[in-house]
Protein backbone atom coordinates (compact mmCIF):
# COMPACT_ATOMS: atom_id res chain seq x y z
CA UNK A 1 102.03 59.12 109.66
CA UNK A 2 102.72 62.87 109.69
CA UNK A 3 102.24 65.52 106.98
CA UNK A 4 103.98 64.68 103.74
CA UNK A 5 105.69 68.14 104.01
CA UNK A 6 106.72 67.49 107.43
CA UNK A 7 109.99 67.21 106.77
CA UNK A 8 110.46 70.08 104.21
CA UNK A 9 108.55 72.40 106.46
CA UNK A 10 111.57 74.80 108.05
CA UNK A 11 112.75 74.93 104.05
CA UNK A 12 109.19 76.44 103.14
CA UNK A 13 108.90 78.54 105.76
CA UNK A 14 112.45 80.21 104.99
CA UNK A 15 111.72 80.50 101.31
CA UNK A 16 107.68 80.95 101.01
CA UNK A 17 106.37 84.62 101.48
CA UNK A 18 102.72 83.31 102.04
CA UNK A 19 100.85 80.31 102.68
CA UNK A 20 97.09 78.87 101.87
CA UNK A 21 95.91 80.24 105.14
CA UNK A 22 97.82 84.04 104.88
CA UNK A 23 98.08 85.43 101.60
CA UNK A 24 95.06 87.89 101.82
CA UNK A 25 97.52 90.78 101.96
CA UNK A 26 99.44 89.47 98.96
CA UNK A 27 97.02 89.84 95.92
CA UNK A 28 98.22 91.37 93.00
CA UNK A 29 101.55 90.91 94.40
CA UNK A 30 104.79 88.52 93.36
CA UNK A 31 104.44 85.76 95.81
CA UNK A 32 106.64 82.41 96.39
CA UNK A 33 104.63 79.60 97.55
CA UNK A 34 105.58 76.15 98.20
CA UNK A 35 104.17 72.35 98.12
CA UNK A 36 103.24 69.30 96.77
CA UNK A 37 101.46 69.55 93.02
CA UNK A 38 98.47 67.24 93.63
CA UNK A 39 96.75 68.13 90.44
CA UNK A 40 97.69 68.71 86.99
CA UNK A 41 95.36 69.00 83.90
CA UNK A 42 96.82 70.04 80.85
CA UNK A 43 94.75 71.77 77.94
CA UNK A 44 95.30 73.94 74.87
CA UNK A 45 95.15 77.51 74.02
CA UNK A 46 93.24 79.36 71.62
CA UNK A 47 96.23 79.30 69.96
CA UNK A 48 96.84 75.60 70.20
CA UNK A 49 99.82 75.94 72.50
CA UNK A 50 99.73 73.64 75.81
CA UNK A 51 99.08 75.15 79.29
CA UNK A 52 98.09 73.51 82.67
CA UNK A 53 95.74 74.27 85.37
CA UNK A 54 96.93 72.71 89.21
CA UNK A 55 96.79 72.30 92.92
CA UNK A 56 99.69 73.38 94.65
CA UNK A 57 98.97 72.25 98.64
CA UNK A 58 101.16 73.18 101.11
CA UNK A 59 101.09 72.75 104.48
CA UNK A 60 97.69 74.48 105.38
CA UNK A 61 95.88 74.44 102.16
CA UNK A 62 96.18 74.74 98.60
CA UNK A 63 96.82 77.24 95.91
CA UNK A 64 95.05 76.56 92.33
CA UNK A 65 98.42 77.03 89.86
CA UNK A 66 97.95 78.77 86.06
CA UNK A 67 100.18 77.90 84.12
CA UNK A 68 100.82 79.37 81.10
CA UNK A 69 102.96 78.13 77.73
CA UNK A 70 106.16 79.10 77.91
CA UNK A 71 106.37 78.05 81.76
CA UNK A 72 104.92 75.00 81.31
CA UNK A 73 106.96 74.29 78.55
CA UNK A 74 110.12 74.85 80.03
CA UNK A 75 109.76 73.53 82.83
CA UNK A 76 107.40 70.46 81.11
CA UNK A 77 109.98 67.83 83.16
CA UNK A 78 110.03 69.26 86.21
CA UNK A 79 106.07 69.27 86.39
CA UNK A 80 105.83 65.62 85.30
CA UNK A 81 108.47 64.67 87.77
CA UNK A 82 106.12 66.47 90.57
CA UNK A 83 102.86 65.62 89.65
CA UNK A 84 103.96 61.41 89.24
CA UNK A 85 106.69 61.95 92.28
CA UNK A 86 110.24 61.55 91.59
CA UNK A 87 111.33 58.20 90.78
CA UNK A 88 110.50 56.49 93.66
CA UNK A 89 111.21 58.96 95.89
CA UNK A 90 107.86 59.77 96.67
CA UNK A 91 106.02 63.56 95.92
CA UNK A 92 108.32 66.29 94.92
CA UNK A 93 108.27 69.43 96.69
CA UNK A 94 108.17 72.61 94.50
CA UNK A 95 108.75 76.20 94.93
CA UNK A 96 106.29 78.40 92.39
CA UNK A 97 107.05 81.80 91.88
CA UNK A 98 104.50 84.13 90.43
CA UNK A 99 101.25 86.47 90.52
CA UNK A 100 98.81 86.21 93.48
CA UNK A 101 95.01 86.64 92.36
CA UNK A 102 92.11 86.49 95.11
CA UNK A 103 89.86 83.52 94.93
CA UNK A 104 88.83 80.22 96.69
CA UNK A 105 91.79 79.08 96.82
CA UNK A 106 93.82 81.59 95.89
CA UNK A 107 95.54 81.72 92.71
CA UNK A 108 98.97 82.14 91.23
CA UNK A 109 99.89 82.38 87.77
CA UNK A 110 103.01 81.14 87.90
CA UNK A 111 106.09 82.63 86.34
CA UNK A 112 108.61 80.09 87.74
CA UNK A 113 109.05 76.71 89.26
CA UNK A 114 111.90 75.10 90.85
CA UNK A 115 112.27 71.73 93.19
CA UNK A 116 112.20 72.86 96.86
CA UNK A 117 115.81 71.11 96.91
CA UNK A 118 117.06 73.75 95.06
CA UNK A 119 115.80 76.79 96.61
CA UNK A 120 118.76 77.25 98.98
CA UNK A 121 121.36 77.24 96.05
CA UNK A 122 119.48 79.26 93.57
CA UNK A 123 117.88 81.33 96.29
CA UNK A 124 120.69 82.32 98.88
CA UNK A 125 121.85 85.95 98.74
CA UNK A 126 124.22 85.68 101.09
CA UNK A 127 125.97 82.88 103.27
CA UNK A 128 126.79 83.53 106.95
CA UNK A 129 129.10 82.12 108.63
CA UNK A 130 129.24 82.06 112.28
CA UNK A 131 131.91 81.49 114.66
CA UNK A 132 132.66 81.57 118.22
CA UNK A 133 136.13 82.83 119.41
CA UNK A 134 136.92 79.48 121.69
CA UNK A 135 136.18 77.44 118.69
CA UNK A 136 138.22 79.34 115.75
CA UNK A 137 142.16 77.84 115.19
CA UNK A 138 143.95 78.33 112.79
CA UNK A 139 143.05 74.93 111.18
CA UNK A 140 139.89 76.10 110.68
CA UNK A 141 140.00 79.13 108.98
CA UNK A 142 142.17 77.41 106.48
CA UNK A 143 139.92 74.70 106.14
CA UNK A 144 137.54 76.85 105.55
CA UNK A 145 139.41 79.28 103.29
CA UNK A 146 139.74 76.23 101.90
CA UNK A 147 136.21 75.02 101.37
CA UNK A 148 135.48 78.66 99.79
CA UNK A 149 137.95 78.59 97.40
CA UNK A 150 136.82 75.24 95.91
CA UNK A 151 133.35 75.93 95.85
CA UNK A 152 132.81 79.43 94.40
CA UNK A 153 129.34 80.89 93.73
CA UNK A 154 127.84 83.87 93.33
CA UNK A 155 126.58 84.90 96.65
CA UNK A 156 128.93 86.71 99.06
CA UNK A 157 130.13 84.99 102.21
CA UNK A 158 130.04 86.74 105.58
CA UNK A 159 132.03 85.97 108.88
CA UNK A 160 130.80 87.03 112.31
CA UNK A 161 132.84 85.80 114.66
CA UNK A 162 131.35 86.33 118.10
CA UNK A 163 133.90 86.75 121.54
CA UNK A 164 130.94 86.28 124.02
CA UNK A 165 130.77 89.35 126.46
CA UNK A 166 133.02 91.30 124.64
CA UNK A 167 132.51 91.78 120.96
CA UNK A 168 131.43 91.09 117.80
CA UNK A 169 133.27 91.08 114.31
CA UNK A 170 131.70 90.59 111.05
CA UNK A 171 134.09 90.18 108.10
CA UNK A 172 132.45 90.55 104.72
């Protein structure tokens, strides 16, 4: 009954830097926008390689896509998966990375794609961990020492532990 992005909505709005409705600032600029691929038309080059024109809408209008070869053809999966929705799981959300141009809609030539599922993984520059005083035990921090150590990646982790009304610690 609600928007189809509805439930993705806090993930766009932490990984989008503009939307259908705000972008006007943006042209000419690297933008990330996010949505639902409603349209997709491929066609050939000059050159006879395959590109695509599409919709991207997100939660307050829609973005017309340009997609050139080599993007669409490396990500030529990805794009099917979106446009027919994934396997029964109804529309995939992308992220699409790329050139802002002015126009009605606006339009991005896109330089890269990823599902919206992914952003946090591939995106995340840092993760932060926060922790209040009355809550930390010695338990924990190995368990979480833990949990680091068997799941490395390639972002550093933070710790700000927080003793309300007294002080703050942030171990890096």
């Amino acid at each position: 009954s609600g928007h189809p992005l509805g439930e993705v909505a806090a993930l766009l709005a932490r990984f989008c830097d503009c939307s259908a409705s705000n972008w006007e600032d943006k042209v000419q600029r690297e933008v990330r926008v996010g949505g639902l691929l409603t349209n997709l038309r491929l066609t050939r080059t000059k050159r006879g390689k395959r590109m695509a024109f599409g919709t991207l809408e997100d939660l307050e209008g829609s973005f017309e896509l340009v997609i050139f070869n080599e993007t669409y053809e490396s990500n030529i999966d990805l794009w099917t998966r979106a446009k027919s929705g994934d396997e029964g799981q109804g529309p995939l959300p992308l992220l699409v990375s790329g050139t802002l141009e002015e126009g009605e809609p606006p339009k991005v030539l896109v330089r890269d794609v990823m599902p919206l599922a992914e952003a946090e993984e591939r995106l995340a520059g840092n993760l932060r961990v926060n922790m209040i005083e009355s809550d930390i035990s010695k338990d924990r921090l190995n368990a979480l020492v833990k949990v680091l150590a068997n799941h490395p990646g390639d972002c550093p982790v933070v710790i700000h532990v927080l003793i309300p009304g007294q002080s703050e610690t942030i171990v890096s």
